[in-house]
Protein backbone atom coordinates (compact mmCIF):
# COMPACT_ATOMS: atom_id res chain seq x y z
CA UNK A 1 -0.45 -10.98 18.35
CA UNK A 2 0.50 -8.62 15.77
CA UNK A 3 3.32 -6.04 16.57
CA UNK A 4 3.46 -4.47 12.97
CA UNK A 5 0.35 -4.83 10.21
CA UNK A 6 1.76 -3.59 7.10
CA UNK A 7 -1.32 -2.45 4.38
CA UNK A 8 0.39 -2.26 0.82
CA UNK A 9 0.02 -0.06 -2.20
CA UNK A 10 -1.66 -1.65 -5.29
CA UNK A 11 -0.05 -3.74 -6.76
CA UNK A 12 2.83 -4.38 -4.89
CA UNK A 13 3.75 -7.82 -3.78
CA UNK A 14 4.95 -7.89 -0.06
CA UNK A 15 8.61 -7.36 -0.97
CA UNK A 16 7.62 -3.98 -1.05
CA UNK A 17 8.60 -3.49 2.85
CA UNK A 18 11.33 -5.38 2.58
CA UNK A 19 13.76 -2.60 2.79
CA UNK A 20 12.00 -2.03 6.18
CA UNK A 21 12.05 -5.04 7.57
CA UNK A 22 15.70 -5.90 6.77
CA UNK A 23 15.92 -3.07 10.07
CA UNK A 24 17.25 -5.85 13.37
CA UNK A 25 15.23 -4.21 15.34
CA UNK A 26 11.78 -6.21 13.67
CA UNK A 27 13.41 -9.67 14.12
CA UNK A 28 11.68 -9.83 17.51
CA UNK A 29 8.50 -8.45 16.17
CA UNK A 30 5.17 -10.04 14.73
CA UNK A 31 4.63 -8.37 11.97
CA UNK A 32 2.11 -9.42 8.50
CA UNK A 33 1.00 -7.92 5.29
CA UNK A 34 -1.58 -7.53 3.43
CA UNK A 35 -1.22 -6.97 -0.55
CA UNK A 36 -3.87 -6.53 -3.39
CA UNK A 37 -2.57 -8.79 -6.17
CA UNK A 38 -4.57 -11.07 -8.25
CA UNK A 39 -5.03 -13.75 -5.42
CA UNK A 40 -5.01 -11.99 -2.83
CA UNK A 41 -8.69 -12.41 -2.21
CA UNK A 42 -11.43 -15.10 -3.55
CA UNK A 43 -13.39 -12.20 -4.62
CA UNK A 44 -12.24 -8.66 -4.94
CA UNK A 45 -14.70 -6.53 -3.15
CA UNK A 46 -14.75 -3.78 -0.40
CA UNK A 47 -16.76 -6.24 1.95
CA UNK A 48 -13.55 -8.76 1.47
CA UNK A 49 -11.10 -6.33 1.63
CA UNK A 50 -12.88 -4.73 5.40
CA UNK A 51 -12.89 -8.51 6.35
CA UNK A 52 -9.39 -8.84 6.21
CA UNK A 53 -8.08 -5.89 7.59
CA UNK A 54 -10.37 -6.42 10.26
CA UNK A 55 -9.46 -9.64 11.33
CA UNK A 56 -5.98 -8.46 11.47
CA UNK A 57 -6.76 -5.77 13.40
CA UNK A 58 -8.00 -7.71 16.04
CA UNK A 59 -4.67 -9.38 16.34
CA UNK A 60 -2.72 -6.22 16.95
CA UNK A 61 -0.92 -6.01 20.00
CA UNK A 62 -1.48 -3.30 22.61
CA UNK A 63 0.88 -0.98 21.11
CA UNK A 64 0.88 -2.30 17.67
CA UNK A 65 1.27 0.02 14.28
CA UNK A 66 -0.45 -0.42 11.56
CA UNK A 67 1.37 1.40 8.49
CA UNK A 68 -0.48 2.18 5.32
CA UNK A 69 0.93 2.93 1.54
CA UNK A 70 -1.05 4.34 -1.28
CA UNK A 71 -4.45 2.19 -2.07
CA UNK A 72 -3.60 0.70 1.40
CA UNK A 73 -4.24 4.22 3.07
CA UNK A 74 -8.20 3.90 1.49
CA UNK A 75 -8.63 0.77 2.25
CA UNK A 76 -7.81 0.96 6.39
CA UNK A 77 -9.82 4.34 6.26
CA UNK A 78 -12.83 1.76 4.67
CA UNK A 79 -12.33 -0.64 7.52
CA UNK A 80 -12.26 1.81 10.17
CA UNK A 81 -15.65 3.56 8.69
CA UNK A 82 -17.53 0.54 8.02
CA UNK A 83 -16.59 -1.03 11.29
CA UNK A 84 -16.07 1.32 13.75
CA UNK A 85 -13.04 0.14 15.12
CA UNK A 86 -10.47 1.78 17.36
CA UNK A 87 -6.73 1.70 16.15
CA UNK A 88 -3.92 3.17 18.65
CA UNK A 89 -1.35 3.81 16.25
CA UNK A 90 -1.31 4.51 12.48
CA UNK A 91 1.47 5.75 9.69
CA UNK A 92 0.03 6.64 6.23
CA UNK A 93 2.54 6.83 3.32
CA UNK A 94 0.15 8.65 0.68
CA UNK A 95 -3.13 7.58 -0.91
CA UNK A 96 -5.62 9.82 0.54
CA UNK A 97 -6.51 11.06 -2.81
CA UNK A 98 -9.60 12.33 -5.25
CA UNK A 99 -10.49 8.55 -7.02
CA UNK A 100 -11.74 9.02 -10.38
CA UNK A 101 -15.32 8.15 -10.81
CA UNK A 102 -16.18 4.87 -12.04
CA UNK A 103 -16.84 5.94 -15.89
CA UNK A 104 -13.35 7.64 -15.62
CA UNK A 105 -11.69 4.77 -14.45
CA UNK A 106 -13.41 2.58 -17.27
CA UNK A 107 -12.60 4.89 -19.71
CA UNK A 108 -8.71 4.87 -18.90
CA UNK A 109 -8.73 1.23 -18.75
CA UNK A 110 -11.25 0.37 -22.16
CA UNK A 111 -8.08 -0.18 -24.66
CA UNK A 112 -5.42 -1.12 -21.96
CA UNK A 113 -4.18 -4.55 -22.06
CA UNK A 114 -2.11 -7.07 -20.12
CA UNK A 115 1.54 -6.18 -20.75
CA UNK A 116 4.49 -8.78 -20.57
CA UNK A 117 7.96 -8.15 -20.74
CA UNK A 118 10.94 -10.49 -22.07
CA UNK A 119 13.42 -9.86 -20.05
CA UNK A 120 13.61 -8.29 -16.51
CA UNK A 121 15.51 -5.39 -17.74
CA UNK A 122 12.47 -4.59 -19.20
CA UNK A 123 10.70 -4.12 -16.38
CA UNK A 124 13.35 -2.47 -14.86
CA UNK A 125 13.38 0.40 -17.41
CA UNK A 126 9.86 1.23 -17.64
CA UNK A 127 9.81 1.19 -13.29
CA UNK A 128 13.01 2.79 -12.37
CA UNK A 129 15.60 5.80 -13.38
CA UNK A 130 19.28 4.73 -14.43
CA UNK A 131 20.52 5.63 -11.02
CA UNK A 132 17.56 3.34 -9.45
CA UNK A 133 18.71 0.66 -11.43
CA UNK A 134 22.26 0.44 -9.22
CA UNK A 135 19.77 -0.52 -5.77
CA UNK A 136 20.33 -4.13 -6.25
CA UNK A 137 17.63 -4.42 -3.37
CA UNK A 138 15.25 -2.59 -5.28
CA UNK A 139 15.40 -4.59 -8.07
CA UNK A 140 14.89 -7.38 -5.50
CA UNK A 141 11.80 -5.92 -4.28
CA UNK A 142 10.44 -5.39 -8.08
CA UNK A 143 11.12 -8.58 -9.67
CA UNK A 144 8.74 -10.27 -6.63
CA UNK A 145 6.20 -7.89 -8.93
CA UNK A 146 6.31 -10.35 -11.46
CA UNK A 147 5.66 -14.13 -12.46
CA UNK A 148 6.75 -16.30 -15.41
CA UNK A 149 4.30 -17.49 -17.69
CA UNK A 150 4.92 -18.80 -20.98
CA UNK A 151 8.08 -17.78 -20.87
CA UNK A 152 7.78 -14.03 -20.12
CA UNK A 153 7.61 -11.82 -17.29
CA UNK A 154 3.68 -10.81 -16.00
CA UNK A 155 2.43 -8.49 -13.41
CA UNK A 156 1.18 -10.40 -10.29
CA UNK A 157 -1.86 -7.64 -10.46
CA UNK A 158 -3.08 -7.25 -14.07
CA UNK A 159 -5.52 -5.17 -16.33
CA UNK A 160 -8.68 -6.47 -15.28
CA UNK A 161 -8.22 -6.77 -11.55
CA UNK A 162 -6.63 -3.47 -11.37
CA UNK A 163 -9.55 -1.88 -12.69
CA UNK A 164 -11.84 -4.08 -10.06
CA UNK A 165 -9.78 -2.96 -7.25
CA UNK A 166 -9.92 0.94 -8.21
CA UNK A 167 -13.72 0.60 -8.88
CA UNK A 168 -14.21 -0.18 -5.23
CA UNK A 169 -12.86 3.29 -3.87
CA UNK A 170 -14.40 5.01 -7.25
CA UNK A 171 -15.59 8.83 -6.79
CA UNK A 172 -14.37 8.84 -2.92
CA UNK A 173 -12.30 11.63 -1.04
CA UNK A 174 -10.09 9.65 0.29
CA UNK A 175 -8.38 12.62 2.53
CA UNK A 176 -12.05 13.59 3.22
CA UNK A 177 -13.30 10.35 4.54
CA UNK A 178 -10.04 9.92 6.84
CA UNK A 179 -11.45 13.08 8.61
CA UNK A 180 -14.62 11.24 9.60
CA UNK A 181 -12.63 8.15 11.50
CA UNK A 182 -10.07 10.31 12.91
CA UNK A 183 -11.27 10.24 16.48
CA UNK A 184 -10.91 6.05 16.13
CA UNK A 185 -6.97 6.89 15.55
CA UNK A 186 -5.35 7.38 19.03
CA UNK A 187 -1.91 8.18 16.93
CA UNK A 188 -1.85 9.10 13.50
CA UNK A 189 1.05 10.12 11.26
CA UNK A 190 0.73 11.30 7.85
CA UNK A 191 3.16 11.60 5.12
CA UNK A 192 1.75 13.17 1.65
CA UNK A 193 2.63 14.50 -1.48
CA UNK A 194 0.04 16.72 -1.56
CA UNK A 195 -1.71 19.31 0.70
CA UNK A 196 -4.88 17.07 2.23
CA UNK A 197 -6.29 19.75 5.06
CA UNK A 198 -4.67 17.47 7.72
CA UNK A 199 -1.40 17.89 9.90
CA UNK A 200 1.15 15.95 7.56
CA UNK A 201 4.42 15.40 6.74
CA UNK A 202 5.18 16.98 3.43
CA UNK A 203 7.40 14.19 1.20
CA UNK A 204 7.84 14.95 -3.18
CA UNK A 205 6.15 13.23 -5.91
CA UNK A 206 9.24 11.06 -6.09
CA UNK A 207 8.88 10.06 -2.63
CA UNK A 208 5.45 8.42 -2.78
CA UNK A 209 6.49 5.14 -2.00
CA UNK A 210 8.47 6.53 1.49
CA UNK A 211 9.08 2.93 2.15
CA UNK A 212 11.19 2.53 -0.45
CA UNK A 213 12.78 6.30 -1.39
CA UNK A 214 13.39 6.79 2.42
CA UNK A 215 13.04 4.09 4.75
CA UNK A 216 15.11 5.69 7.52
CA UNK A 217 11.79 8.29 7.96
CA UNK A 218 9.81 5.30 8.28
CA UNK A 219 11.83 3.49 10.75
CA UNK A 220 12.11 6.71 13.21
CA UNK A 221 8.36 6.97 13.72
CA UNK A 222 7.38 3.49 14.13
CA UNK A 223 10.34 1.64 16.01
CA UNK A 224 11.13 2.09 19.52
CA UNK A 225 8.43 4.08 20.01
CA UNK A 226 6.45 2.75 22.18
């Protein structure tokens, strides 16, 4: 069984909990992750995607969490609609969002291309500020963003799968749709950036991925709290 089903944001390899899971208290726990890289999934597709999430869903224990980041948040709230399944307890980090329409989202990626970067510090200064840059375990968690090929440093997720995973979720409400599988949540708690309509935690901009800004608020909702 699954104590602790982690959904991640776009992108993200599974380091991206890592500062998390370093917590003691998981080392007992079951816990797996589910990411949306370039092989994460034979085909990329909502009907994939629901398949997933709702096999591990069945494996969650009695009083198991399941805690959501960004494109993560829309695609549980996809399960949960398409399936009607009943989840005890959920914690959403962001994500429930206006998604562009699908000609906006082809018009912002027409003329983008794969980017590669030299050197990790490359990376590093296009993802992080200067004071950032001291969190040797976020640089951990961002170099496992990243594979060598040829030489250089490419994104696990790039240009053309990025756009095929946004296209799924294109035009949706995101905050709007969670209202319509909200009575499948027995325990829901909600951290946004932005006002959504919904009871929430309010967090900044800068805080979007809580996970990794401020673990701690993480950790005090879903651990020992049973």
């Amino acid at each position: 069984m699954i104590d602790y089903l982690f959904i991640s944001p776009l992108g993200w390899s599974k380091k991206v909990w890592n500062k998390l899971l370093k917590d003691k208290r998981f080392q007992e726990k079951s816990i797996d992750i589910i990411d949306f890289l370039n092989d994460s999934f034979d085909i990329i597709s909502e009907d994939e995607i629901n398949r997933r999430i709702k096999h591990r869903l069945s494996q969650l224990s009695k009083n198991g969490w399941v805690i959501t980041s960004s494109y993560g948040t829309a695609a549980l709230i996809s399960c949960l609609k398409h399936h009607h399944l009943v989840v005890k307890q959920v914690l959403m980090i962001d994500g429930l969002d206006q998604m562009p329409s699908l000609e906006e989202l082809k018009e912002t990626f027409a003329d983008l291309e794969d980017v590669t970067y030299q050197y990790l510090s490359d990376y590093y200064d296009e993802m992080l500020s200067d004071d950032e840059k001291n969190d040797t375990q976020l640089l951990e968690i961002l170099t496992g963003n990243l594979i060598v090929h040829n030489g250089r440093y490419r994104p696990k997720l790039n240009t053309k799968n990025t756009l095929a995973y946004l296209s799924i979720y294109s035009n949706l409400d995101i905050a709007a749709e969670l209202t319509t599988v909200l009575n499948q949540i027995e325990e829901i708690c909600i951290f946004s950036s932005r006002p959504i309509g919904l009871a929430h935690r309010p967090i900044s901009q800068e805080d979007h991925l809580l996970m990794l800004t401020e673990p701690q608020r993480v950790l005090e909702k879903i651990i020992d709290h049973d």
